[in-house]
Protein backbone atom coordinates (compact mmCIF):
# COMPACT_ATOMS: atom_id res chain seq x y z
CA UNK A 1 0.00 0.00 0.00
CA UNK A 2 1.19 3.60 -1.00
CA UNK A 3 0.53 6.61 1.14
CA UNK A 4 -1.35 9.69 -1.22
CA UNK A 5 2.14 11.54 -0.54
CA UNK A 6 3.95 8.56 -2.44
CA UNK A 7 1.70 8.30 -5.00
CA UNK A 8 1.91 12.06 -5.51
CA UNK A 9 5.68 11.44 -5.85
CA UNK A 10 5.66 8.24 -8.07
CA UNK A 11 2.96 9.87 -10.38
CA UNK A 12 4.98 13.12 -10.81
CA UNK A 13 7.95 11.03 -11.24
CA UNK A 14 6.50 9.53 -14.13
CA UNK A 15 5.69 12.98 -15.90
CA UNK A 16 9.58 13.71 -14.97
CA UNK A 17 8.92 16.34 -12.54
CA UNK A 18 10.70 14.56 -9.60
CA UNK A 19 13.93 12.94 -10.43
CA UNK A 20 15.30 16.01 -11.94
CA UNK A 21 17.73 16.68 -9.05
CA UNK A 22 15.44 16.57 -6.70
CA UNK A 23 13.52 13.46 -4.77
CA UNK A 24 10.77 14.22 -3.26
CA UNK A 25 8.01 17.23 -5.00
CA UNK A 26 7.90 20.35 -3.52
CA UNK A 27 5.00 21.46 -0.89
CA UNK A 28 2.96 22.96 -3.65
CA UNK A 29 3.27 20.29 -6.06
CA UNK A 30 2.19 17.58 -3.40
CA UNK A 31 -1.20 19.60 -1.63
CA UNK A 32 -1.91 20.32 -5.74
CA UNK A 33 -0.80 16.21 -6.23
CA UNK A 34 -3.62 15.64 -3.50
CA UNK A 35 -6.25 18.01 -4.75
CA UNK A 36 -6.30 16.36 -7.91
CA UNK A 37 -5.83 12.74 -6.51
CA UNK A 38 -9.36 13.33 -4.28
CA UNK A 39 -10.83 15.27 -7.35
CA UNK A 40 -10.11 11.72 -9.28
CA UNK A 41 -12.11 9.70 -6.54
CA UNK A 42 -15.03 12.04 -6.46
CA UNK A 43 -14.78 11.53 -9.42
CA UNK A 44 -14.93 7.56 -9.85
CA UNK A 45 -17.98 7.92 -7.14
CA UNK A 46 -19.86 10.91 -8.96
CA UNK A 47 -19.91 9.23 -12.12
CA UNK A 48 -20.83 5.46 -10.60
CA UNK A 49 -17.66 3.97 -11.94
CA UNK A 50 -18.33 1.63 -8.92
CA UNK A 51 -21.60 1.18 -10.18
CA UNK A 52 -25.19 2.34 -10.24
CA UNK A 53 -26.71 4.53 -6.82
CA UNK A 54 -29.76 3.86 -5.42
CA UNK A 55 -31.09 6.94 -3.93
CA UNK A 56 -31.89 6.76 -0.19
CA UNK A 57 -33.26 9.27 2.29
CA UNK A 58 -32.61 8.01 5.62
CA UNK A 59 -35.67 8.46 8.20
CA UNK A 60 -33.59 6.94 11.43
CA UNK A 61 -30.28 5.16 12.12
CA UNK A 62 -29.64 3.25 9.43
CA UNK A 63 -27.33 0.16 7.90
CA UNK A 64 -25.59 1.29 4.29
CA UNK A 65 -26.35 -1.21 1.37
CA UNK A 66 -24.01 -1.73 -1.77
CA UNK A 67 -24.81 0.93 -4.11
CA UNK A 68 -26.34 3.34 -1.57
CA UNK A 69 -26.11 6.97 -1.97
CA UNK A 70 -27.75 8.47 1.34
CA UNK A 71 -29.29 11.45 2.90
CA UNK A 72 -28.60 11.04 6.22
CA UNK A 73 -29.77 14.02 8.04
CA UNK A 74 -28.48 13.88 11.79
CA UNK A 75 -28.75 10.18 11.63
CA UNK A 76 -26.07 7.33 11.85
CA UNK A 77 -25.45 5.23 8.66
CA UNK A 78 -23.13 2.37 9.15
CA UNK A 79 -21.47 0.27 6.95
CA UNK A 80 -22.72 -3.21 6.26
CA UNK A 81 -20.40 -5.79 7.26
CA UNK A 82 -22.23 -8.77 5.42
CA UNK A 83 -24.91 -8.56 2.73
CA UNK A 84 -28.39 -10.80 2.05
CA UNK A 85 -27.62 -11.71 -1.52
CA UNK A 86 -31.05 -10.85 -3.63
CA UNK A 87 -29.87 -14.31 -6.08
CA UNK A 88 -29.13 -17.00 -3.72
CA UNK A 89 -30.94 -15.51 -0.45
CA UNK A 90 -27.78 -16.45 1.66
CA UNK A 91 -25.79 -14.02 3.62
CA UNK A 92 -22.37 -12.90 1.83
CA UNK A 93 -19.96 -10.03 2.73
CA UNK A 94 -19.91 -7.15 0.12
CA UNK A 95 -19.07 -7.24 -3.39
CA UNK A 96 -15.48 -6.04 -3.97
CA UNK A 97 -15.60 -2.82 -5.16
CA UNK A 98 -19.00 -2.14 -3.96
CA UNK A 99 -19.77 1.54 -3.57
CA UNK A 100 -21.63 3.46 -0.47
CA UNK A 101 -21.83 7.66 -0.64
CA UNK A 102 -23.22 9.53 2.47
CA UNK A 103 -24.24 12.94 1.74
CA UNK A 104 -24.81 14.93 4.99
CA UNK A 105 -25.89 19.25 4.61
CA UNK A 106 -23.38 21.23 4.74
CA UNK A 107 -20.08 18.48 4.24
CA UNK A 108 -18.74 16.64 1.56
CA UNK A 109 -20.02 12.90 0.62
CA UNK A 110 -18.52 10.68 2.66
CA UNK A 111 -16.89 8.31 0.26
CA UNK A 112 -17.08 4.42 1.21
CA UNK A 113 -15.62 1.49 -0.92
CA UNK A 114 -15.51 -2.39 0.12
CA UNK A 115 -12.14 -3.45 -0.67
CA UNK A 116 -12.52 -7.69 -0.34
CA UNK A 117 -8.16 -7.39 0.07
CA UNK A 118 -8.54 -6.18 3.02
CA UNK A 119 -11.92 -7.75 3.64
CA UNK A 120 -13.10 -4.00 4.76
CA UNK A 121 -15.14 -0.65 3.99
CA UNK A 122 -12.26 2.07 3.15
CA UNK A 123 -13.37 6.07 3.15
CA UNK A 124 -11.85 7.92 -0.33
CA UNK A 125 -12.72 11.40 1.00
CA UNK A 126 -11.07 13.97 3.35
CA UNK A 127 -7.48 12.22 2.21
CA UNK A 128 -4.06 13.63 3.75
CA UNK A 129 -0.48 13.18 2.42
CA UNK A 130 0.31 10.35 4.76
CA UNK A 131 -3.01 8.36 4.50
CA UNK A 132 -3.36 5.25 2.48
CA UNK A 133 -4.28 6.15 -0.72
CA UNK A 134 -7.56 4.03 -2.09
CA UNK A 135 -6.88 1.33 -4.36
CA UNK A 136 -3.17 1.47 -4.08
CA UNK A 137 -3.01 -2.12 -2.82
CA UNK A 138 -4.12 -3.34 -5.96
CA UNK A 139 -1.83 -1.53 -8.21
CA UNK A 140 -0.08 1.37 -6.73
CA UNK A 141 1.63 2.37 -10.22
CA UNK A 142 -1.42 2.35 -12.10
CA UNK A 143 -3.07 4.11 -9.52
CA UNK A 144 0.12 6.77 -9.95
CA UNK A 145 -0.37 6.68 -13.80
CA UNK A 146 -4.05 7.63 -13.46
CA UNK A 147 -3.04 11.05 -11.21
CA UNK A 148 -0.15 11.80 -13.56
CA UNK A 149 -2.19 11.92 -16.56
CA UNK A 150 -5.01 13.87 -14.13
CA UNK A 151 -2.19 16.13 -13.07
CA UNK A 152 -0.15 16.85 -16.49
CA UNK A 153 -1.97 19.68 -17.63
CA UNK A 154 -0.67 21.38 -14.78
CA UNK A 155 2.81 21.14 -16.25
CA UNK A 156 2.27 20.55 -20.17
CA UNK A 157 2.88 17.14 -20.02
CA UNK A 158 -0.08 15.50 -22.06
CA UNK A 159 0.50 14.02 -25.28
CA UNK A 160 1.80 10.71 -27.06
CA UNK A 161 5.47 10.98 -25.46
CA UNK A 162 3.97 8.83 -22.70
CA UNK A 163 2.44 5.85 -23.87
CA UNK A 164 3.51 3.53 -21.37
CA UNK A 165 1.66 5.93 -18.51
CA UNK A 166 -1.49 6.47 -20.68
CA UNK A 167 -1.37 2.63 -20.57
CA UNK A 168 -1.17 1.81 -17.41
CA UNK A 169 -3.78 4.49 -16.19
CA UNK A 170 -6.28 3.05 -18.38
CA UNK A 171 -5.71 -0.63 -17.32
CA UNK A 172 -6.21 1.00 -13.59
CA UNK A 173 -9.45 2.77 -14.68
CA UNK A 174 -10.57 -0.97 -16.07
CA UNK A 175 -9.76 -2.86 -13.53
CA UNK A 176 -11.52 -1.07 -10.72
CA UNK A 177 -14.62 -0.29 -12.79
CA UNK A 178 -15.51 -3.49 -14.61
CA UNK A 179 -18.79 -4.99 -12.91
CA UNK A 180 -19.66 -8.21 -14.48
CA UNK A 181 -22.73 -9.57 -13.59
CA UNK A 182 -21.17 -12.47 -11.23
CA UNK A 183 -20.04 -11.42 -7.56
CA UNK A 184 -15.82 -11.11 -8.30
CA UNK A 185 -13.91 -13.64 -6.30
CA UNK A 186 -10.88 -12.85 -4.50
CA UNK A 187 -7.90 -15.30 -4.45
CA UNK A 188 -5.78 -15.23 -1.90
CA UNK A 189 -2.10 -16.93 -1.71
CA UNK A 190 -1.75 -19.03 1.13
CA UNK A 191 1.86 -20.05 2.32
C-alpha cells in the first residue's frame, strides 16, 4: 500500500517532474498532487464507476447497502459488514468494489468502498499526504499513472510521449470499474 504523498511522488515522477535533481516534490506540487488525486475519486464515485446509486433518504439510524447513496440528516449510517444476496438468499460479505456515498448538509459525501483485500469498507474522501491512498493495494503504479495523466496539464505534459503511462492508467481505470454480472472472487495466496 502507498501513502497519497507517495503516489503524488511516483505519479509526478512519471511525468519527470521529480527525479530532476530533486527526490521528493515540492510542498505545492504535493497539496496540488492531493487536490487532484481526491478530485479523481469524487470523481470515480460521482460518475458510478463503482456502479449504479440507489437513492436513499434516511428516516432513522440506518445500515448502508451496496450501491447506496444516502441522505442522512443527523442520523447514523453504518457500513454493512455482510450482505443478504437478492440471487441466492444467503448471507455474503460485500461485493469487492461495492460503492456506499453519504451525503450529509453542509459536508462533503462521505466516500465508502468495500475493498474484499482487506476484507473491509475504506473512506476515499477527506485524504491527507500520509493516509493510504484508495486502491493502491491493488496496483499502486497504475493508480500513480491515473493522477499523472489527471495532473499533467498542470505542467504541459499530455501528449503521445507517454504511452507507457497512458497505458497503465487506463488498465487502472478498467480494472476497478468493470462490474460483471457475477459477484468477483478474491484469491488469496496461502503459504
Amino acid at each position: 500500500m502507498a501513502t497519497c504523498r507517495q503516489t503524488i511522488t511516483t505519479a509526478l515522477r512519471k511525468l519527470g517532474i521529480v527525479g530532476r535533481g530533486r527526490a521528493t516534490p515540492s510542498a505545492d506540487e504535493a497539496v496540488n498532487g492531493l487536490a487532484v488525486l481526491q478530485a479523481g475519486y469524487n470523481h470515480l464515485f460521482s460518475e458510478g464507476k463503482f456502479g449504479g446509486w440507489k437513492e436513499v433518504i434516511a428516516t432513522g439510524d440506518y445500515t448502508a447497502k451496496e450501491g447506496d447513496r444516502i441522505i442522512k440528516g443527523a442520523y447514523t449510517i453504518t457500513m454493512p459488514t455482510t450482505v443478504l444476496d437478492c440471487f441466492s438468499g444467503e448471507t455474503r460479505p460485500p461485493l469487492d468494489l461495492s460503492a456506499v456515498m453519504v451525503i450529509a448538509s453542509g459536508s462533503a459525501p462521505e466516500l465508502h468502498l468495500y475493498d474484499a483485500f482487506n476484507q473491509a469498507w475504506g473512506r476515499c474522501d477527506g485524504l491527507t499526504l500520509d493516509t493510504v491512498a484508495p486502491l493502491s493495494l491493488r496496483n499502486a503504479d497504475g493508480l500513480a499513472a491515473w493522477l499523472a495523466l489527471a495532473y499533467a496539464s498542470e505542467f504541459g505534459a499530455v501528449g503521445p510521449a507517454m504511452p507507457a503511462v497512458q497505458a497503465a492508467a487506463g488498465g487502472f481505470v478498467s480494472m476497478i470499474t468493470r462490474r460483471p454480472a457475477t459477484p468477483r472472487p478474491v484469491h488469496h495466496t496461502y503459504f
